[in-house]
Structures are given as C-alpha cells and as structure tokens.
C-alpha atoms as a PDB file:
ATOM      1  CA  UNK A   1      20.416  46.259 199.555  1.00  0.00           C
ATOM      2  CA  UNK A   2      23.027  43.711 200.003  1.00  0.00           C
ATOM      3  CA  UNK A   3      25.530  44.067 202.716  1.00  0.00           C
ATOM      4  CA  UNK A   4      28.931  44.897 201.075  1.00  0.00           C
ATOM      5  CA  UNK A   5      27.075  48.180 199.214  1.00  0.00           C
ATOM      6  CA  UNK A   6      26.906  51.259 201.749  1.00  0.00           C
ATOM      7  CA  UNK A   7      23.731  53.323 201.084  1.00  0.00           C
ATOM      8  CA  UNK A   8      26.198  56.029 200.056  1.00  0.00           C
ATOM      9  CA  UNK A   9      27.372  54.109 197.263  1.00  0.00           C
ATOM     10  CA  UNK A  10      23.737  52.790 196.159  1.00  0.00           C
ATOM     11  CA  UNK A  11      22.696  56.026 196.225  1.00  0.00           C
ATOM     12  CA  UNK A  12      26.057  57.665 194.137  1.00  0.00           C
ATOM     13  CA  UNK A  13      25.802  54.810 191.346  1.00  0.00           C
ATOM     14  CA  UNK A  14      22.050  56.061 191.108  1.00  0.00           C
ATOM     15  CA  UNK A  15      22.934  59.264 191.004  1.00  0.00           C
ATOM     16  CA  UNK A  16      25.756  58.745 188.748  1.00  0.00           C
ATOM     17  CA  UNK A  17      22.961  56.630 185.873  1.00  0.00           C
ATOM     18  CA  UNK A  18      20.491  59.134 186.214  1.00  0.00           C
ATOM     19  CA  UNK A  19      23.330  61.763 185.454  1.00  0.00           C
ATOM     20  CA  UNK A  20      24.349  59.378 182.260  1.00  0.00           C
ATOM     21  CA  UNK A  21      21.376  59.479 181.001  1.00  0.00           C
ATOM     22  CA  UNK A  22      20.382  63.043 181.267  1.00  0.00           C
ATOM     23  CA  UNK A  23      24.015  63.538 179.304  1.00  0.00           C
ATOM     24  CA  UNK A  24      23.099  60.846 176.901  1.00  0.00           C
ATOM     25  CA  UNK A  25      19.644  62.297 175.755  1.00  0.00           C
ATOM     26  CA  UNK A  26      21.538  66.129 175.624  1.00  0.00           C
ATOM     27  CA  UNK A  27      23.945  64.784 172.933  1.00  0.00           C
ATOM     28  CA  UNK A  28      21.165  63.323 171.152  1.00  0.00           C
ATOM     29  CA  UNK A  29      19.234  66.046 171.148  1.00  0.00           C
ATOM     30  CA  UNK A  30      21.846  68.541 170.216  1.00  0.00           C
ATOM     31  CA  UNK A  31      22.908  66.386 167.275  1.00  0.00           C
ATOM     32  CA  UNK A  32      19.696  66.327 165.526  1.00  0.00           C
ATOM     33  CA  UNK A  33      19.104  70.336 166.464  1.00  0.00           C
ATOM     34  CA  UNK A  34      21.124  72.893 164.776  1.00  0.00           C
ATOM     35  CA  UNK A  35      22.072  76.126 165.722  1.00  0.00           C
ATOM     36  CA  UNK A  36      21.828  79.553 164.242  1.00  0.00           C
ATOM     37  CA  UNK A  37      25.364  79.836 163.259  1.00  0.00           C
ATOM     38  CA  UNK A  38      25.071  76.526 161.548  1.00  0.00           C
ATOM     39  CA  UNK A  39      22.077  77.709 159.776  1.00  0.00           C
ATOM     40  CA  UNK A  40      24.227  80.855 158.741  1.00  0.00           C
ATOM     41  CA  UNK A  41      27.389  78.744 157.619  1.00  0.00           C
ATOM     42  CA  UNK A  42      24.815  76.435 155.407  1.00  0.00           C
ATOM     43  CA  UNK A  43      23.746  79.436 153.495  1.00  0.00           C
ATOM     44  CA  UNK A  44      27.549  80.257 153.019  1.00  0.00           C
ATOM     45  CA  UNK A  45      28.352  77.078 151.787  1.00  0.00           C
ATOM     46  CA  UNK A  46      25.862  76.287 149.484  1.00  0.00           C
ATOM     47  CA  UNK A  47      26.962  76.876 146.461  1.00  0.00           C
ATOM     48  CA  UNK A  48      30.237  74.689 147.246  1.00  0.00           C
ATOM     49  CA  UNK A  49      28.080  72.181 148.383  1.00  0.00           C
ATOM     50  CA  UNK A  50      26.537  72.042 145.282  1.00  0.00           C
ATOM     51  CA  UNK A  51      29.575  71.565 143.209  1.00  0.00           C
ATOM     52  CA  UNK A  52      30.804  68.890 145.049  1.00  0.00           C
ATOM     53  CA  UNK A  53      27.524  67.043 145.083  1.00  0.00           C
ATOM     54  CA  UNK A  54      27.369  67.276 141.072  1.00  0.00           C
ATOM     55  CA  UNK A  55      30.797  66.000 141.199  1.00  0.00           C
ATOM     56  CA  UNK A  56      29.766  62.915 143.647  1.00  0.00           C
ATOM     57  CA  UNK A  57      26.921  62.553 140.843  1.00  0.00           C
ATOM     58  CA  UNK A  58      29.788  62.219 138.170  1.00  0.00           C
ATOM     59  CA  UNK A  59      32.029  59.933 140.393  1.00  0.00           C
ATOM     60  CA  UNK A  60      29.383  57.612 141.437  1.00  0.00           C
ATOM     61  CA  UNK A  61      27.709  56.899 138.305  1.00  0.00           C
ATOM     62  CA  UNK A  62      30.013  53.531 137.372  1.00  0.00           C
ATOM     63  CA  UNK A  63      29.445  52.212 140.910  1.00  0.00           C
ATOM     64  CA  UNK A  64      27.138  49.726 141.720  1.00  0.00           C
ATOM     65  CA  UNK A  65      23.607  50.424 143.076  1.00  0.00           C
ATOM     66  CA  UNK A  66      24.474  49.169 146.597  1.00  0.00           C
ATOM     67  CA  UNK A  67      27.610  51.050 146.543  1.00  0.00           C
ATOM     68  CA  UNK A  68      25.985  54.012 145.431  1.00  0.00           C
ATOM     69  CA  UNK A  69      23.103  53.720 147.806  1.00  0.00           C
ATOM     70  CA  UNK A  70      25.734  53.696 150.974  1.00  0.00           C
ATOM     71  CA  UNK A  71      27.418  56.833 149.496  1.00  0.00           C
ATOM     72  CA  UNK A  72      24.284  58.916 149.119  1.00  0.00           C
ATOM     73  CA  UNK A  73      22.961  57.806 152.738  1.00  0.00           C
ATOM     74  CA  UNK A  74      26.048  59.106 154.481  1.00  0.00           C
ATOM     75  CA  UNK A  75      26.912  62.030 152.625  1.00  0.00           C
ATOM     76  CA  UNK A  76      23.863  63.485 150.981  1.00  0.00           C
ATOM     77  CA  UNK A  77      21.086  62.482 153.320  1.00  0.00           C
ATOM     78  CA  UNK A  78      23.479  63.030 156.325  1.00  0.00           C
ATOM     79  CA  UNK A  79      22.441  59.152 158.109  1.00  0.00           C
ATOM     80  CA  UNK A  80      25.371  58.124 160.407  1.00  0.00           C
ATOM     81  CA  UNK A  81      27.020  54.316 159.883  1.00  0.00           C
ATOM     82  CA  UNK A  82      24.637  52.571 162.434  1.00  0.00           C
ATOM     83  CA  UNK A  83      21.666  54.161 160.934  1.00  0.00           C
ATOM     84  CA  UNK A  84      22.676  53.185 157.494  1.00  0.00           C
ATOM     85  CA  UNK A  85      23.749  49.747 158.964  1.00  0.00           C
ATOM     86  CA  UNK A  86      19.914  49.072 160.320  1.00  0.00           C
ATOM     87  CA  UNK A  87      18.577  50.062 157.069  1.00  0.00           C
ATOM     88  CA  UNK A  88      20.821  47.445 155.010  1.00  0.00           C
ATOM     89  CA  UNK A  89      20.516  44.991 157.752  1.00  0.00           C
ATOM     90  CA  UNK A  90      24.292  45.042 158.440  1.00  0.00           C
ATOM     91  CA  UNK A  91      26.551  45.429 160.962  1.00  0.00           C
ATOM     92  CA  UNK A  92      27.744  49.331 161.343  1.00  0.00           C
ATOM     93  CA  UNK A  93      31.417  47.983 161.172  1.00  0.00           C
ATOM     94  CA  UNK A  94      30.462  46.297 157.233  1.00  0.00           C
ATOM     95  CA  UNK A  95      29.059  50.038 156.626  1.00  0.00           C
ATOM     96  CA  UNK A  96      32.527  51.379 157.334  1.00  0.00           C
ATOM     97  CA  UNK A  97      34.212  48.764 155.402  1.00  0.00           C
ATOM     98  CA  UNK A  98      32.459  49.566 152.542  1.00  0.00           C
ATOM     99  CA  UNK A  99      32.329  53.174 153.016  1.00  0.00           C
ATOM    100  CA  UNK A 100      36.603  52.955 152.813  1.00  0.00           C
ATOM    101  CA  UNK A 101      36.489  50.407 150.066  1.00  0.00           C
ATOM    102  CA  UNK A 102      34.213  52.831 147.987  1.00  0.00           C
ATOM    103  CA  UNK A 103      35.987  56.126 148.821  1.00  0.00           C
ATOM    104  CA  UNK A 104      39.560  54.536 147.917  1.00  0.00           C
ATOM    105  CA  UNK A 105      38.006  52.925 144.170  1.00  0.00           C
ATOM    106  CA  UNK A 106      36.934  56.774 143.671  1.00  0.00           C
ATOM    107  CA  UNK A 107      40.467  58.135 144.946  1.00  0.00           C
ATOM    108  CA  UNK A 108      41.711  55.822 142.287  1.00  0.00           C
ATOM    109  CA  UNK A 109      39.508  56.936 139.838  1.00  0.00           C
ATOM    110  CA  UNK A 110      39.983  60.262 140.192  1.00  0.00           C
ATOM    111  CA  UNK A 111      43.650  60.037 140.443  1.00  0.00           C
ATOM    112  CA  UNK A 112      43.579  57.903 136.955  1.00  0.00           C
ATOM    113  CA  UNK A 113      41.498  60.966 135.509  1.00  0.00           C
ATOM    114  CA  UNK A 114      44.544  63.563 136.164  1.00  0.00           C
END
C-alpha cells in the first residue's frame, strides 16, 4: 500500500472493479439471452422479416462479395461491428465505414428504381 492511498480508498477502488465487472458480464449476458416477450414479438414479426430479407436478397445481388458478406453478417446473422471486424481482420471503425458506404450505394439504388 503506498502512503498517499488510505485503506478506505484501496478498498472503494476494489470495490468499485469488482462492481464493474459484475455489471460488465450482466450486459453480456443479457445481450446474448432473450426474453419471452422478445420471443413473442419474433413470432409477430416474421413474416415482415421475411419480406425485407427477400428484398435485401434483391438489393444485394450487384454488390460485391465482400460487400455482400458485411451486409449479411450484421443484419441477417445478427454479428455486431467488432465481431464482424475480427472475422475480416479489420478494424471495427473500417466495418462501419463500409457498412455506411454500402447502405448509401443501396439508398441510391433504390431511389434510382422509383
């Protein structure tokens, strides 16, 4: 213990990391868990999920395999940007980046379509 640190405060930071990290691992936990209403609202929403998958299908066939690749990882398989970002061996900031870059090409596509 060095002098300037009270025990008090040793022990408060200690208690304060231990607190972190039992509020870290409940987040984590409670994002990869879902609850019954969620289960309920799926059901709901299935058929409109559907739809607008088979319209992702349509949109993303003229993209690029990488492009596509990112698309389907986020949206479809439900992978968040850091996850995708360790599976391309990129930075999770390059994920977004090309996440916006693809999502405005389809905006224009779409919008040239109407």
């Amino acid at each position: 213990m060095n002098g300037s640190q009270t025990l008090y405060e040793r022990y408060r930071n200690e208690i304060y990391r231990i607190g972190w990290k039992i509020e870290y691992r409940a987040r984590k936990v409670s994002r990869t868990e879902c609850s019954l209403f969620d289960n309920i609202q799926a059901e709901a929403n299935f058929i409109q999920d559907s739809e607008n998958k088979i319209m992702l299908e349509q949109l993303t066939d003229s993209l690029p395999a990488f492009e596509k690749s990112i698309l389907y990882k986020l949206y479809l398989e439900g992978y968040s940007e850091a996850e995708v970002a360790k599976q391309f061996n990129i930075s999770q900031q390059a994920v977004n980046k090309w996440k916006k870059k693809i999502i405005n090409q389809l905006s224009q596509t779409t919008k040239s379509h109407d």
